[in-house]
Protein backbone atom coordinates (compact mmCIF):
# COMPACT_ATOMS: atom_id res chain seq x y z
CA UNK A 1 -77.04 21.40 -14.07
CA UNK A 2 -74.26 19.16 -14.17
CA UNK A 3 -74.28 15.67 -12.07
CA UNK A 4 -71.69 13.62 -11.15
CA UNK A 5 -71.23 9.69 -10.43
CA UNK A 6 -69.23 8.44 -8.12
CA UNK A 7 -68.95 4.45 -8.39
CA UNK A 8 -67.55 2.06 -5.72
CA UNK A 9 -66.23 -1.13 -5.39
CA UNK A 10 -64.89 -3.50 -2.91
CA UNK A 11 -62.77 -1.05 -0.21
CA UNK A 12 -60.97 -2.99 2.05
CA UNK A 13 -62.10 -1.98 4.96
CA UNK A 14 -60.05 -1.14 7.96
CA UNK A 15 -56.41 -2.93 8.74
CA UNK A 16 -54.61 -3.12 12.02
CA UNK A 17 -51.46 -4.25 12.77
CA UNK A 18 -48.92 -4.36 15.83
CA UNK A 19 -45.47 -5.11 16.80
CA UNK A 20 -45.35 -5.74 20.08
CA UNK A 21 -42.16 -6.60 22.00
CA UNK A 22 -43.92 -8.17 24.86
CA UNK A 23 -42.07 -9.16 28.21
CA UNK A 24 -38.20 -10.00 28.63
CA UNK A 25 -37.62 -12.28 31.57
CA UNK A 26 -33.88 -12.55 32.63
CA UNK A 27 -32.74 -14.32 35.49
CA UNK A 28 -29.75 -14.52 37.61
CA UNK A 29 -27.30 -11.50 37.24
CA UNK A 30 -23.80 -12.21 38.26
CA UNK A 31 -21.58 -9.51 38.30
CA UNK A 32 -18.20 -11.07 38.94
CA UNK A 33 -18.42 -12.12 42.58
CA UNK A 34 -16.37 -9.20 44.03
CA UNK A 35 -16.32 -9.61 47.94
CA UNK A 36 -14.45 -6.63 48.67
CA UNK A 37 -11.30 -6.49 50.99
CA UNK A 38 -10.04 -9.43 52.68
CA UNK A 39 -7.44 -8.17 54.98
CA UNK A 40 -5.49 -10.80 57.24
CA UNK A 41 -3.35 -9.80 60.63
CA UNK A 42 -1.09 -12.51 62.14
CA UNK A 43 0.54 -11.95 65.60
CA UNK A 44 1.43 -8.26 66.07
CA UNK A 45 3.29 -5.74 68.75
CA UNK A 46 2.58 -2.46 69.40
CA UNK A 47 0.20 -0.07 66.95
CA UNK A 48 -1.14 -1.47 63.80
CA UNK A 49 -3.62 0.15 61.45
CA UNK A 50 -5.75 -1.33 58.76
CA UNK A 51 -7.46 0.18 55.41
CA UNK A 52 -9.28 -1.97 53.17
CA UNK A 53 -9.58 1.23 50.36
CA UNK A 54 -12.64 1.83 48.46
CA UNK A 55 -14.83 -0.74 46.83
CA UNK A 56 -16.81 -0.40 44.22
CA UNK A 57 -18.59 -2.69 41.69
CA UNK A 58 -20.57 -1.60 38.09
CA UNK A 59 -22.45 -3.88 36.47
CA UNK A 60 -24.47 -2.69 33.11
CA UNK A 61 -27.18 -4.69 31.51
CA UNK A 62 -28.51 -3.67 27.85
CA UNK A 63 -31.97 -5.62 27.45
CA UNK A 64 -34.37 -5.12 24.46
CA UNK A 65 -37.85 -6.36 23.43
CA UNK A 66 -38.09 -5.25 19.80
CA UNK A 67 -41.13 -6.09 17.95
CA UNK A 68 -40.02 -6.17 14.97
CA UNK A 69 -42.53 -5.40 12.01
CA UNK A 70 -46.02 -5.10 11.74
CA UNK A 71 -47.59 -5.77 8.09
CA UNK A 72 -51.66 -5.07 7.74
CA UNK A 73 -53.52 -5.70 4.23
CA UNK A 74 -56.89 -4.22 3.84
CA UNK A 75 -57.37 -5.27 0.39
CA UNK A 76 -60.77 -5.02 -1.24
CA UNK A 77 -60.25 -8.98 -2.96
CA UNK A 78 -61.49 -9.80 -5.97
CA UNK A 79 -65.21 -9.93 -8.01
CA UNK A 80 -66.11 -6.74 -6.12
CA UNK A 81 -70.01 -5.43 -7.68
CA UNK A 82 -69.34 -1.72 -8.54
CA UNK A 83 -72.62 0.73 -7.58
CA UNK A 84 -73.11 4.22 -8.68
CA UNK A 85 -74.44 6.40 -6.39
């Protein structure tokens, strides 16, 4: 019969580690102002028309909350007793 030993000796146990990005707060936006069309008329005779065109207004945000890196160490340390089991 043959037997076999299996010795131990300080495992580090477990290790956990995050990288959370948490919140990003941002406040006012302000996308230029645009108003639209402003269209004056003074003193006119007979038919008069109008058009203020099309409006339109884009405004693209890119905001990130990168957490970066996490680092864990689960080492067993030192003067560790050894057992055979």
């Amino acid at each position: 019969m043959q037997y076999i030993d299996t010795a131990s000796a300080g495992n580090g146990g477990v290790a956990t580690a995050s990288a959370n990005g948490g919140a990003v707060a941002i406040g006012d936006v302000n996308s230029g102002g645009n108003a639209g069309s402003a269209i004056g008329i003074g003193d006119t005779v007979g038919t008069v028309a109008a058009d203020g065109g099309t409006n339109a207004n884009s405004t693209t945000l890119g905001i990130s909350a990168n957490g970066g890196t996490g680092i864990a160490d689960a080492s067993g340390g030192s003067y560790n007793l050894a057992f055979v089991s």
